[in-house]
PDB file of N, CA and C in Angstrom:
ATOM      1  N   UNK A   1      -6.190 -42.759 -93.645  1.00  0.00           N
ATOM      2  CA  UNK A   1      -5.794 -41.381 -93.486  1.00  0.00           C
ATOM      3  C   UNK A   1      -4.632 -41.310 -92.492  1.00  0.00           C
ATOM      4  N   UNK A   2      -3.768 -40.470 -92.608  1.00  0.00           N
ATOM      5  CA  UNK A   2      -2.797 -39.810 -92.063  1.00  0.00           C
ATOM      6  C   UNK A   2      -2.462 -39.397 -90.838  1.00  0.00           C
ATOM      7  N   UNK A   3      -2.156 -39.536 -89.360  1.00  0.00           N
ATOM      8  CA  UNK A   3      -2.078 -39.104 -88.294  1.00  0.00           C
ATOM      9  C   UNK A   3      -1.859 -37.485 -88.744  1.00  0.00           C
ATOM     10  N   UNK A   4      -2.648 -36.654 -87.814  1.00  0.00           N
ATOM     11  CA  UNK A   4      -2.329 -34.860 -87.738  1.00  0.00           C
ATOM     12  C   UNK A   4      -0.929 -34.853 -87.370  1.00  0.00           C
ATOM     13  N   UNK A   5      -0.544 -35.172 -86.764  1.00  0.00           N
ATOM     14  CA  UNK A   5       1.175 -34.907 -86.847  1.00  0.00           C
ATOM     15  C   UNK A   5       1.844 -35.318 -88.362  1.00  0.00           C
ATOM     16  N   UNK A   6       2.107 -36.236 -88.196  1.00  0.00           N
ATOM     17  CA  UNK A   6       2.204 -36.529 -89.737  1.00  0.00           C
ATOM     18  C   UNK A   6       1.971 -35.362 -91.408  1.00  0.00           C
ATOM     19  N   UNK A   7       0.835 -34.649 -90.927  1.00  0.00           N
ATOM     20  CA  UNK A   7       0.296 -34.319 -91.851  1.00  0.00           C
ATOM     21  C   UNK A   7       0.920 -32.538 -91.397  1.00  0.00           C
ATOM     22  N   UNK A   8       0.869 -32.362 -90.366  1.00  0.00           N
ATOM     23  CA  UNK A   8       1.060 -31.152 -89.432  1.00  0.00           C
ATOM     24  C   UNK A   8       2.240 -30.690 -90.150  1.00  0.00           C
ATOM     25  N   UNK A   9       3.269 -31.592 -89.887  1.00  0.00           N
ATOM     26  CA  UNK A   9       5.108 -31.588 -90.562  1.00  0.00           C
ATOM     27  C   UNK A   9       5.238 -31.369 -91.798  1.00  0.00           C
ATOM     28  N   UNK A  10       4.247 -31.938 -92.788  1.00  0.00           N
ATOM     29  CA  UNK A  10       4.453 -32.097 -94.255  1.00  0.00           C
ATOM     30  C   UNK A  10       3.248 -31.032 -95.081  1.00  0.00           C
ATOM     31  N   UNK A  11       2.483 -30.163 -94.088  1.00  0.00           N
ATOM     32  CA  UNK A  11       1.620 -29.145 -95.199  1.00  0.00           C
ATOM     33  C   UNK A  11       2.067 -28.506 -95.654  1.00  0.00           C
ATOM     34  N   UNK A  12       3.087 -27.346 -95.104  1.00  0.00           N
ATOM     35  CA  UNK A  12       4.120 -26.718 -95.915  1.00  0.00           C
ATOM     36  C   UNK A  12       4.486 -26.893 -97.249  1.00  0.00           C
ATOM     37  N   UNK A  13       5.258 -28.026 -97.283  1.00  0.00           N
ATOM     38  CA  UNK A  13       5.971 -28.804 -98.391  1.00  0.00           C
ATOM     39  C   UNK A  13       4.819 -28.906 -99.833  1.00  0.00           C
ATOM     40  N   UNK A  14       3.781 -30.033 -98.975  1.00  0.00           N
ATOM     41  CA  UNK A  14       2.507 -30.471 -99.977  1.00  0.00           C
ATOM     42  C   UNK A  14       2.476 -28.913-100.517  1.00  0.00           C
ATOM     43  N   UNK A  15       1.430 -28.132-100.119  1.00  0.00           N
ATOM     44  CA  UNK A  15       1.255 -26.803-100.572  1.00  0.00           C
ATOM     45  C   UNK A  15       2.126 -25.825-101.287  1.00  0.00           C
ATOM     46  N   UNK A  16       3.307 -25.809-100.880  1.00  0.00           N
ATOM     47  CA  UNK A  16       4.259 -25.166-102.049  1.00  0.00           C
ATOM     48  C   UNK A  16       4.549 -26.380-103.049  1.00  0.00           C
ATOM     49  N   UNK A  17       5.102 -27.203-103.092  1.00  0.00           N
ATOM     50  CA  UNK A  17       5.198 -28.221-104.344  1.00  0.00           C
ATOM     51  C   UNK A  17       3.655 -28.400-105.318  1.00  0.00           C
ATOM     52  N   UNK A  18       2.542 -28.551-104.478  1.00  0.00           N
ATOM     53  CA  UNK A  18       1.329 -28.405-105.507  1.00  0.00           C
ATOM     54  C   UNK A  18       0.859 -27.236-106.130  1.00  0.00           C
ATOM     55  N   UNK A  19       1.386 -26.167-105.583  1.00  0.00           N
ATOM     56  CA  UNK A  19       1.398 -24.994-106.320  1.00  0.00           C
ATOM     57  C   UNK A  19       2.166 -24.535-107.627  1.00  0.00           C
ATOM     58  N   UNK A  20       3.530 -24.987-106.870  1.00  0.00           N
ATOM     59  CA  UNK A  20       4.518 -25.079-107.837  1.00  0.00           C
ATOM     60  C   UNK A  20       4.167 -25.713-109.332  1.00  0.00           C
ATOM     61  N   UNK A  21       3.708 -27.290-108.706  1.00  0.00           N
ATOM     62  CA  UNK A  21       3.241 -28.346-110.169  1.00  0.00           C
ATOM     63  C   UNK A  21       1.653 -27.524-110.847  1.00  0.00           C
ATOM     64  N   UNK A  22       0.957 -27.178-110.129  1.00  0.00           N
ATOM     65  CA  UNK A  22      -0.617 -27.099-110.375  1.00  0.00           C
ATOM     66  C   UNK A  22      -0.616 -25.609-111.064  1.00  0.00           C
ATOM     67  N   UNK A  23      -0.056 -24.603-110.425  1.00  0.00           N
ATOM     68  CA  UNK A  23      -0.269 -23.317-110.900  1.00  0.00           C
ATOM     69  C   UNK A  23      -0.859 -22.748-109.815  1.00  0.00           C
ATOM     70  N   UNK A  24      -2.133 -22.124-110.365  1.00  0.00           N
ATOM     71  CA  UNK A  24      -2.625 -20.540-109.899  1.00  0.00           C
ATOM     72  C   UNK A  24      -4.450 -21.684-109.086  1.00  0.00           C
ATOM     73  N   UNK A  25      -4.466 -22.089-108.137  1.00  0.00           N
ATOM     74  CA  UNK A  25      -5.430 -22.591-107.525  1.00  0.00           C
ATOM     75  C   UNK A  25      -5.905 -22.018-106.193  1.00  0.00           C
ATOM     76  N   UNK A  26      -7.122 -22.377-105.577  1.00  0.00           N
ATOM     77  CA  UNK A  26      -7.402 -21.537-104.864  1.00  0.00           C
ATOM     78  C   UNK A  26      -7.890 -23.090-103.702  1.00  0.00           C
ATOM     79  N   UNK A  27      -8.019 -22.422-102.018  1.00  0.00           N
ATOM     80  CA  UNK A  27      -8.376 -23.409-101.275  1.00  0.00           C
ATOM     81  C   UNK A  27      -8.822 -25.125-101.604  1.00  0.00           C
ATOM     82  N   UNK A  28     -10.300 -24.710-101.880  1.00  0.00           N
ATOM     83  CA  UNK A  28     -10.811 -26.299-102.004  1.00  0.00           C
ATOM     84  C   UNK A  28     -10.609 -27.199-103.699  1.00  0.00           C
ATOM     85  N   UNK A  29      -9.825 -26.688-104.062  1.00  0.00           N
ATOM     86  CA  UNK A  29      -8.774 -27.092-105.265  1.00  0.00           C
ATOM     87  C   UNK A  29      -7.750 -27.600-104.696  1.00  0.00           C
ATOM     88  N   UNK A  30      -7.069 -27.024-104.147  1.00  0.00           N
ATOM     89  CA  UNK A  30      -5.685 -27.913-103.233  1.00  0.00           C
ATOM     90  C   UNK A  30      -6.003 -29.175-102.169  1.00  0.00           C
ATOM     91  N   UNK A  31      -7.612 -28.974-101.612  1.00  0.00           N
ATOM     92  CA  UNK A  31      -7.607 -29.926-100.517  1.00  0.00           C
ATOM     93  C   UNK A  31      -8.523 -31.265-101.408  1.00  0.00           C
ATOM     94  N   UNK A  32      -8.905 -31.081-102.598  1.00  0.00           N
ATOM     95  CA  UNK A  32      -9.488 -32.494-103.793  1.00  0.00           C
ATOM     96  C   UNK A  32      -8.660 -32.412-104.568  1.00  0.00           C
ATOM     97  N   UNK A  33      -7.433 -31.735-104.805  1.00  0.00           N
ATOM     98  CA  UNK A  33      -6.091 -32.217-105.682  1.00  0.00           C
ATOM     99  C   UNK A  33      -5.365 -33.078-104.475  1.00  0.00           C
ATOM    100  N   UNK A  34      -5.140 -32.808-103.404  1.00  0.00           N
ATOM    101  CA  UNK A  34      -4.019 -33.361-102.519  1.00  0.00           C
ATOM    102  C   UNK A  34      -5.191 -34.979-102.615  1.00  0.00           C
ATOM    103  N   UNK A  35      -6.126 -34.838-102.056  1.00  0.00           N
ATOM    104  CA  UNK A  35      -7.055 -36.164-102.019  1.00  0.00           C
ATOM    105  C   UNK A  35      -6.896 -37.224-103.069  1.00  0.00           C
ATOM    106  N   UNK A  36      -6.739 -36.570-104.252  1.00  0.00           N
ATOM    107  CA  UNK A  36      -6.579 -37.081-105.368  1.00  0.00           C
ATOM    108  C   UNK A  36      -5.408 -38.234-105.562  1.00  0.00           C
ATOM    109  N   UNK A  37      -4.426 -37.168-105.762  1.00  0.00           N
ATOM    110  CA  UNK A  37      -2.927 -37.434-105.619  1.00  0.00           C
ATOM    111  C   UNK A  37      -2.410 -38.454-104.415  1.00  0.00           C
ATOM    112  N   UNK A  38      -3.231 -38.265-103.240  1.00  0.00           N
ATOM    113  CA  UNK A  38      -2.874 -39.163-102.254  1.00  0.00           C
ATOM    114  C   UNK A  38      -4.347 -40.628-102.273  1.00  0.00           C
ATOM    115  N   UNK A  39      -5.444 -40.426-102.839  1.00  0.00           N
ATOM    116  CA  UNK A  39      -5.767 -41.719-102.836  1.00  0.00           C
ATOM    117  C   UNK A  39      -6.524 -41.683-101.440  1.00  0.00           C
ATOM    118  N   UNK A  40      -6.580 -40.499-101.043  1.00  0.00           N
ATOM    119  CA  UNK A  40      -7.796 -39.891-100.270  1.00  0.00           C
ATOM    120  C   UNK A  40      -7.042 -40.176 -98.647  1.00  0.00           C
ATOM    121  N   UNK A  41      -5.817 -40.498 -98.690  1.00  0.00           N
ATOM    122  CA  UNK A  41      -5.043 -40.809 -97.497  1.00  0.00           C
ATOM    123  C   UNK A  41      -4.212 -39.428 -96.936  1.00  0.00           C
ATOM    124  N   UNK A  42      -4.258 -38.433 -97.561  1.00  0.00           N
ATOM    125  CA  UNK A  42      -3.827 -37.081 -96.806  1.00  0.00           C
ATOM    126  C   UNK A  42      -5.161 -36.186 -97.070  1.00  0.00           C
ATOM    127  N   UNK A  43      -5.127 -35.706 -96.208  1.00  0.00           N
ATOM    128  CA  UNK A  43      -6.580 -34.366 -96.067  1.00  0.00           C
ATOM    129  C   UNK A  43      -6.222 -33.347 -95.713  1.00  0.00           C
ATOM    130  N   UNK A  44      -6.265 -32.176 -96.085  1.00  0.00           N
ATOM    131  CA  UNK A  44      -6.096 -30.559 -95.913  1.00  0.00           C
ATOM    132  C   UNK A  44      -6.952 -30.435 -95.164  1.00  0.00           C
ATOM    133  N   UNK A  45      -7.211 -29.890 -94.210  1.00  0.00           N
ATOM    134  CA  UNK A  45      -8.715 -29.428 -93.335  1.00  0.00           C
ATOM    135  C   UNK A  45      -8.568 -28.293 -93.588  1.00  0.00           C
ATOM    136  N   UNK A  46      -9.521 -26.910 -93.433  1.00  0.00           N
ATOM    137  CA  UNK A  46      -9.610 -25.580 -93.610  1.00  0.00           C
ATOM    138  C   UNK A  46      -9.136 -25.221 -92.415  1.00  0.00           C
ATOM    139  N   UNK A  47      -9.322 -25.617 -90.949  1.00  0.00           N
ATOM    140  CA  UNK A  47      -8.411 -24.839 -90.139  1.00  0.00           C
ATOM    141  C   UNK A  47      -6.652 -24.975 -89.726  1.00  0.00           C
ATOM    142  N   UNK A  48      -6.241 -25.629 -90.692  1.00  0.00           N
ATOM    143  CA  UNK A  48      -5.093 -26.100 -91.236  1.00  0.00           C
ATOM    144  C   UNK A  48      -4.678 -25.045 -92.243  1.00  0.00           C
ATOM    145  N   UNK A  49      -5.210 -25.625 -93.453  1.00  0.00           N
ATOM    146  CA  UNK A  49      -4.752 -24.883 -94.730  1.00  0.00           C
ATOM    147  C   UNK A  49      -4.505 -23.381 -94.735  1.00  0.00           C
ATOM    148  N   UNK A  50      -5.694 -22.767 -94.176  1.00  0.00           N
ATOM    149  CA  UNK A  50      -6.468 -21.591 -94.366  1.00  0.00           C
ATOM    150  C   UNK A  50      -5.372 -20.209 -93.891  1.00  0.00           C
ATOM    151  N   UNK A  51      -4.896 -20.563 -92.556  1.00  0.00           N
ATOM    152  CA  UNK A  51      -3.783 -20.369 -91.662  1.00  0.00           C
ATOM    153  C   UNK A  51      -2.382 -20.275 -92.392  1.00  0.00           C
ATOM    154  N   UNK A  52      -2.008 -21.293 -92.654  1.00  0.00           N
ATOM    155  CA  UNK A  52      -0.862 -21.880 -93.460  1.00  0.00           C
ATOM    156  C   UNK A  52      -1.025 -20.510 -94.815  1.00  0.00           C
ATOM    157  N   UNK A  53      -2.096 -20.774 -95.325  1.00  0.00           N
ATOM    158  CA  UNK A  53      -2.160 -19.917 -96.607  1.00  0.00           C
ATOM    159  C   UNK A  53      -1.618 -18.225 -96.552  1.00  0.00           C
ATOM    160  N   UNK A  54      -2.084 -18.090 -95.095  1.00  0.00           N
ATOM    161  CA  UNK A  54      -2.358 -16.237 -94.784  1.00  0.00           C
ATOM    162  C   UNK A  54      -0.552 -16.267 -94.335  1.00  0.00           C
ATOM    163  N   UNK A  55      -0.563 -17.251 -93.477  1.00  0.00           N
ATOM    164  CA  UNK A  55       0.994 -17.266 -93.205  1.00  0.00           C
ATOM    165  C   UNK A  55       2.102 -16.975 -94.509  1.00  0.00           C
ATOM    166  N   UNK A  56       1.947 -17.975 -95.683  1.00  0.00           N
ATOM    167  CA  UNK A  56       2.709 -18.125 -96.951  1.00  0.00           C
ATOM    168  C   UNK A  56       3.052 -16.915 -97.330  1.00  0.00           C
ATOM    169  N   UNK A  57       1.393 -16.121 -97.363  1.00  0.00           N
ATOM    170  CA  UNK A  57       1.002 -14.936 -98.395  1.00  0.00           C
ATOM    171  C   UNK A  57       2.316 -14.183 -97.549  1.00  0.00           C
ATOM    172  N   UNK A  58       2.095 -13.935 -96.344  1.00  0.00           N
ATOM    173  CA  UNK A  58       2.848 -12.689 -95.698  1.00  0.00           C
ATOM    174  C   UNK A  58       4.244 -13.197 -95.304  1.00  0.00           C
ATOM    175  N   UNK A  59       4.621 -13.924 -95.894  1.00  0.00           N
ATOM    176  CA  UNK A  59       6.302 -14.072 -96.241  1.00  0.00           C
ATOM    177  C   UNK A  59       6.070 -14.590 -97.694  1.00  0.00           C
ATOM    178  N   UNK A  60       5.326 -13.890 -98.344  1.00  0.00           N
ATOM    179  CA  UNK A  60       5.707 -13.596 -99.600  1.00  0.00           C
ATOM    180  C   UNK A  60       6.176 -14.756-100.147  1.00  0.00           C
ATOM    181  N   UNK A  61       5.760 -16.079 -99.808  1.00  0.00           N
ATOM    182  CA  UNK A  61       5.730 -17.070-100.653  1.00  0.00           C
ATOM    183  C   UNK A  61       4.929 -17.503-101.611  1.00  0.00           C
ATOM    184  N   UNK A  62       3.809 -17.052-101.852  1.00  0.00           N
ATOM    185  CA  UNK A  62       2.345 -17.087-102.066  1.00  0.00           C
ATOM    186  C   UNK A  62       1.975 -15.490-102.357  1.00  0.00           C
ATOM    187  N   UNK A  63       1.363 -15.304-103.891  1.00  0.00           N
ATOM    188  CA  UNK A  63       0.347 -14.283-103.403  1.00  0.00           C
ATOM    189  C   UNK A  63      -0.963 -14.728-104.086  1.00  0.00           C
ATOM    190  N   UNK A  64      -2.308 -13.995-103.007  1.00  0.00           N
ATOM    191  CA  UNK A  64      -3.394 -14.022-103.019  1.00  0.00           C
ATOM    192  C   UNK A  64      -3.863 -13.023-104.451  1.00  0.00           C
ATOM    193  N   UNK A  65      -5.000 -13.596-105.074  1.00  0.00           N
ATOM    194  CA  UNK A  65      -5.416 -12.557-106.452  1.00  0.00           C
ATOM    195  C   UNK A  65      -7.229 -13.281-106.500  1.00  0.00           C
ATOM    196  N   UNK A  66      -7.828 -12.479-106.047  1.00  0.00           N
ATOM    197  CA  UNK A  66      -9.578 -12.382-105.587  1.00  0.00           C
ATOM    198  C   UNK A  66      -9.779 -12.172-107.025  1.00  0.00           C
ATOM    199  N   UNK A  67     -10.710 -12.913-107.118  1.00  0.00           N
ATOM    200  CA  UNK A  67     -11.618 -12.973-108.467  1.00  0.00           C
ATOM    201  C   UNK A  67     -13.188 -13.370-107.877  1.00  0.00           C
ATOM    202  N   UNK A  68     -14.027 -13.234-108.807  1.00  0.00           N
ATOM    203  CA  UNK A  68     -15.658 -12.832-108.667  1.00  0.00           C
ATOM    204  C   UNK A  68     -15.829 -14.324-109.659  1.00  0.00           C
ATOM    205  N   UNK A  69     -16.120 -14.846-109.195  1.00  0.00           N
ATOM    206  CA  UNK A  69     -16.585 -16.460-110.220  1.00  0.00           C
ATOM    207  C   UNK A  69     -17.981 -16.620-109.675  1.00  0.00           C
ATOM    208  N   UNK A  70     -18.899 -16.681-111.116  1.00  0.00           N
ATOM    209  CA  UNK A  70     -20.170 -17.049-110.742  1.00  0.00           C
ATOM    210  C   UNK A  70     -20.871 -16.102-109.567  1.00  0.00           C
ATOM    211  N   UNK A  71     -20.775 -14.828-109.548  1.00  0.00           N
ATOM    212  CA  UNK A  71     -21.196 -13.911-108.525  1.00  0.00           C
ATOM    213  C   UNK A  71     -20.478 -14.495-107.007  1.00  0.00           C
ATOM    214  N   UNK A  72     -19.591 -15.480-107.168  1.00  0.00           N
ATOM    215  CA  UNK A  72     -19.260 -16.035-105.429  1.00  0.00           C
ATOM    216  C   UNK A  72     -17.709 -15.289-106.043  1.00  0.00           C
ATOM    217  N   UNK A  73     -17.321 -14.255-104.202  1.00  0.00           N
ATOM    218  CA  UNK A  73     -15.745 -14.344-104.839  1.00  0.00           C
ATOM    219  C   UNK A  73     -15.211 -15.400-104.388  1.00  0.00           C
ATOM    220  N   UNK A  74     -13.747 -15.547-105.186  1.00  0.00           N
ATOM    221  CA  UNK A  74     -12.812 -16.294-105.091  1.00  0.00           C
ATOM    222  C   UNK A  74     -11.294 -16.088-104.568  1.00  0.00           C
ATOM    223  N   UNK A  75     -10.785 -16.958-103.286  1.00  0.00           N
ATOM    224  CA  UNK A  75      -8.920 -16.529-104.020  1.00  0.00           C
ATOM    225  C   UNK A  75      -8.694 -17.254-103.951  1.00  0.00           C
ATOM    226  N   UNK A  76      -7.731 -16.818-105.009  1.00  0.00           N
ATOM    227  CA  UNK A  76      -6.684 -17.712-105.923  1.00  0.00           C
ATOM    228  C   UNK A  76      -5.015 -17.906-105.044  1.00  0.00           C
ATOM    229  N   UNK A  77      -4.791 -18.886-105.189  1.00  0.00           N
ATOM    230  CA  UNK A  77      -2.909 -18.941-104.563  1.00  0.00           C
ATOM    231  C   UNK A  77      -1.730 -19.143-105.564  1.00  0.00           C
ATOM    232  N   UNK A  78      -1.277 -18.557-105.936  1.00  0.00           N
ATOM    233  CA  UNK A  78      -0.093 -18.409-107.144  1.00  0.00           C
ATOM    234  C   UNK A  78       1.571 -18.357-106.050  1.00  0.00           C
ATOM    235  N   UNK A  79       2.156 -19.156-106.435  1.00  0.00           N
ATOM    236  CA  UNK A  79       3.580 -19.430-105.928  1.00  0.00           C
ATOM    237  C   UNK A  79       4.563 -18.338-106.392  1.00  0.00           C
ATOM    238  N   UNK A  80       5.096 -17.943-105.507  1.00  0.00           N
ATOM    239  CA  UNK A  80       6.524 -16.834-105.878  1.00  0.00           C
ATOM    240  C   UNK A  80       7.830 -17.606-106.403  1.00  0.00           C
ATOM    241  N   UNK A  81       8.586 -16.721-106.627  1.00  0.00           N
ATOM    242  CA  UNK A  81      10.138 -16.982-107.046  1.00  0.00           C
ATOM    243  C   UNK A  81      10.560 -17.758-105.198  1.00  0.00           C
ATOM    244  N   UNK A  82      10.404 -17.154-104.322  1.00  0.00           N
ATOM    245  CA  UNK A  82      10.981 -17.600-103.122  1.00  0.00           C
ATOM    246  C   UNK A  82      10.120 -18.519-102.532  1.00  0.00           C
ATOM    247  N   UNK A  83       8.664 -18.509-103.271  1.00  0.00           N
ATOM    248  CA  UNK A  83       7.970 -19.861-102.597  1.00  0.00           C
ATOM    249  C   UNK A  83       8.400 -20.903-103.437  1.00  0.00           C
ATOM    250  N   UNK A  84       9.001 -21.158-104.534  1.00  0.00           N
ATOM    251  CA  UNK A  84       9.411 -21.916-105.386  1.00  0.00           C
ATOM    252  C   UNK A  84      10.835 -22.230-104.976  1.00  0.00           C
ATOM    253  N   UNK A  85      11.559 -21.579-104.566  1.00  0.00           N
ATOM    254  CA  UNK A  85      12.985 -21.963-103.896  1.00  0.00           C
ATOM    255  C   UNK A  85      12.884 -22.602-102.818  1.00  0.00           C
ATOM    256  N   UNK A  86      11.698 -22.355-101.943  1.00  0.00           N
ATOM    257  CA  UNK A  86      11.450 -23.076-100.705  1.00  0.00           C
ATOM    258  C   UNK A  86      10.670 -24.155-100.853  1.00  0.00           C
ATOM    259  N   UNK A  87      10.180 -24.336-102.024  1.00  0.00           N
ATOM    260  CA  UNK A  87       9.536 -25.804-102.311  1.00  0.00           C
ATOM    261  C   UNK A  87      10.625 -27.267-102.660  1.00  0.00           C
ATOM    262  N   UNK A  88      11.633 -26.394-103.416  1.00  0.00           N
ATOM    263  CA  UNK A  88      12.567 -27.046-103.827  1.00  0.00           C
ATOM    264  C   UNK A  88      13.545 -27.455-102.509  1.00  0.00           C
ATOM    265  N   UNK A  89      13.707 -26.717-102.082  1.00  0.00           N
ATOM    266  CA  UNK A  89      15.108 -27.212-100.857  1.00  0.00           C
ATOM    267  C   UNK A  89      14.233 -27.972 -99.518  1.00  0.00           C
ATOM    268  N   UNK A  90      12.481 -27.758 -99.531  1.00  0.00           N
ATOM    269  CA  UNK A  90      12.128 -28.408 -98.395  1.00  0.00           C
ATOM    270  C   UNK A  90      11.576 -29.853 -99.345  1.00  0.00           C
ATOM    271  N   UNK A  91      11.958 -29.967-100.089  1.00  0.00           N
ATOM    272  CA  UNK A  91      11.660 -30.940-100.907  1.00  0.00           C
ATOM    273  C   UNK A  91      12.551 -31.971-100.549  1.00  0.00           C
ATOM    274  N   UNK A  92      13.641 -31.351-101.142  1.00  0.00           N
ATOM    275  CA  UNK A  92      15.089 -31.981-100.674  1.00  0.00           C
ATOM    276  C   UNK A  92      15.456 -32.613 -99.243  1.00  0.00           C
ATOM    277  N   UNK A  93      14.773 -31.449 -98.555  1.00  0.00           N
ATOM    278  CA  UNK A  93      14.841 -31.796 -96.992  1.00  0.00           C
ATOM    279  C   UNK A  93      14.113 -33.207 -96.764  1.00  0.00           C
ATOM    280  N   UNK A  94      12.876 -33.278 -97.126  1.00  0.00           N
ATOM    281  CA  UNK A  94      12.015 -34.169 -96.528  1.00  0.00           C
ATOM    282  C   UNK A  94      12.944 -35.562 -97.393  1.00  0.00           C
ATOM    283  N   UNK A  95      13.359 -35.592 -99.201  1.00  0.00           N
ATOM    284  CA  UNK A  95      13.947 -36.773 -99.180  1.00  0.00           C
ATOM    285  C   UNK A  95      14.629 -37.021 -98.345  1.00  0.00           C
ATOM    286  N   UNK A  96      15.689 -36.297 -98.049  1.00  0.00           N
ATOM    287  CA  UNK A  96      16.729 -36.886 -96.829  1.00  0.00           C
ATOM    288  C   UNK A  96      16.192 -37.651 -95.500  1.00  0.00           C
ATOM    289  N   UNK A  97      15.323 -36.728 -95.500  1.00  0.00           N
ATOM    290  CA  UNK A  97      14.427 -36.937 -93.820  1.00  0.00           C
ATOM    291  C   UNK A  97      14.044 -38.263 -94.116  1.00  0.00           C
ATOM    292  N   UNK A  98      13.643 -38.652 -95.322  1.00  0.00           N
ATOM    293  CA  UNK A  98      12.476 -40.062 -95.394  1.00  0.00           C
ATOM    294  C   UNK A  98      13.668 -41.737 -95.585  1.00  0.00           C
ATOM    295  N   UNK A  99      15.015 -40.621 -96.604  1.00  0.00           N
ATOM    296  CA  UNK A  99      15.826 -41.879 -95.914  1.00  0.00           C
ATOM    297  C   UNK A  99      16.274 -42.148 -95.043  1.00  0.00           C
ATOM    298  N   UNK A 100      16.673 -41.265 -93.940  1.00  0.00           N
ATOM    299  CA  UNK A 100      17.369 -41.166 -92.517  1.00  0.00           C
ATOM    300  C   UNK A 100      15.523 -41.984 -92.074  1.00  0.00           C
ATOM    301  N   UNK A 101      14.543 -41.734 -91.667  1.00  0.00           N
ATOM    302  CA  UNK A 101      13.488 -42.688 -91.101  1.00  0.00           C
ATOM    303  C   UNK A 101      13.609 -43.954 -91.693  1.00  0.00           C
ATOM    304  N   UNK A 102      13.962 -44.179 -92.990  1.00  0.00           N
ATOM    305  CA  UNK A 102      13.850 -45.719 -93.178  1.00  0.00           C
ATOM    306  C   UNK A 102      14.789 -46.340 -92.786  1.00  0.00           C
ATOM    307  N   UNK A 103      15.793 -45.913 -92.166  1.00  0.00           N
ATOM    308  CA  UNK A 103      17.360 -46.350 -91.900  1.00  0.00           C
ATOM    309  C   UNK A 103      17.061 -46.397 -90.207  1.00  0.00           C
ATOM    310  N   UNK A 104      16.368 -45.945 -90.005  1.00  0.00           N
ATOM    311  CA  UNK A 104      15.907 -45.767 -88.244  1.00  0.00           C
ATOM    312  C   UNK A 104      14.818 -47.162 -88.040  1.00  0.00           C
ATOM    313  N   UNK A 105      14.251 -46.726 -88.956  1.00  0.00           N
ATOM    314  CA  UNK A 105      13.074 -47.781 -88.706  1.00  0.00           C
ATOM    315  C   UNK A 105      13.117 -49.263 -89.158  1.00  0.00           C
ATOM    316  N   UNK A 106      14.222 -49.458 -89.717  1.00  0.00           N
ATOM    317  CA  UNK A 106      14.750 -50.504 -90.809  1.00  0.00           C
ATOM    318  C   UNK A 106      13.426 -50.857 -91.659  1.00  0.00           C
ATOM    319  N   UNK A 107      13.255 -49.566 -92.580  1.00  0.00           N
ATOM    320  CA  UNK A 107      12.066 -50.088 -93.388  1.00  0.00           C
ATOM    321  C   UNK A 107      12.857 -50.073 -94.865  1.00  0.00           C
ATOM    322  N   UNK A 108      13.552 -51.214 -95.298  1.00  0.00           N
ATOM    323  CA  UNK A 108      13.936 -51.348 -95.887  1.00  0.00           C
ATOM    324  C   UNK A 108      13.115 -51.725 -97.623  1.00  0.00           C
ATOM    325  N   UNK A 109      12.096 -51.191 -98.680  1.00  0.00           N
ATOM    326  CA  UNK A 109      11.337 -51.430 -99.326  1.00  0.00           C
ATOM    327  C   UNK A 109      12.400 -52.528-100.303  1.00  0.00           C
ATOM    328  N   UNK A 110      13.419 -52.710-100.799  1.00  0.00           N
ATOM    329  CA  UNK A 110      14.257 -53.683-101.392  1.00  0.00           C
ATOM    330  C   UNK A 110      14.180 -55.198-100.771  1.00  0.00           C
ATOM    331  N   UNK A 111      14.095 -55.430 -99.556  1.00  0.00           N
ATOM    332  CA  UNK A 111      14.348 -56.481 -98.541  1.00  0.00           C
ATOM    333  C   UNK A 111      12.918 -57.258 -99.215  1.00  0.00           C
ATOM    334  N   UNK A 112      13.213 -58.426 -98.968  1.00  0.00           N
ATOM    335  CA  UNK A 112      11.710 -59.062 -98.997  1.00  0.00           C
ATOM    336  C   UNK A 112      11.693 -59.849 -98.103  1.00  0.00           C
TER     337      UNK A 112
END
């Protein structure tokens, strides 16, 4: 697993890009999709996510849509036009970011 810093820098990103790819999902869907996808080496915690989520909603990157499943309610997280623009350019960001660290760190994956 992932140092919290590590993970701290990159929830943003994860969460709008898995929205983006996944659709219309709600909390503990995003934190056993990310598990998934990462091979159980990144973890969403709820006092992480949960935060992050209410934050998204109210810059309108994200909106929330409550549904009643199985008498338990539910919400759901559906990606905007501007959470989708911001998935894309912090997307972009982090490639750059990850080659500028391998160029720092001389982690060269070609080298043998």
């Amino acid at each position: 697993m992932y140092s919290k810093e590590l993970i701290k820098g990159t929830l943003q990103t994860v969460v709008l890009k898995l929205l983006d790819n996944e659709g219309r999902m709600y909390g503990y869907q995003m934190n056993k999709r990310v598990g998934e996808l990462s091979n159980g080496k990144y973890q969403l915690t709820e006092g992480a996510l949960y935060p992050l989520l209410a934050k998204l909603e109210k810059e309108e990157m994200v909106v929330a849509e409550r549904e009643t499943v199985n008498g338990r309610p539910r919400k759901y997280y559906r990606i905007t036009e501007k959470g989708r623009s911001a998935a894309t350019s912090r997307r972009e960001e982090f490639q750059n970011f990850l080659i500028t660290m391998q160029r720092i760190l001389d982690l060269n994956p070609d080298r043998t």
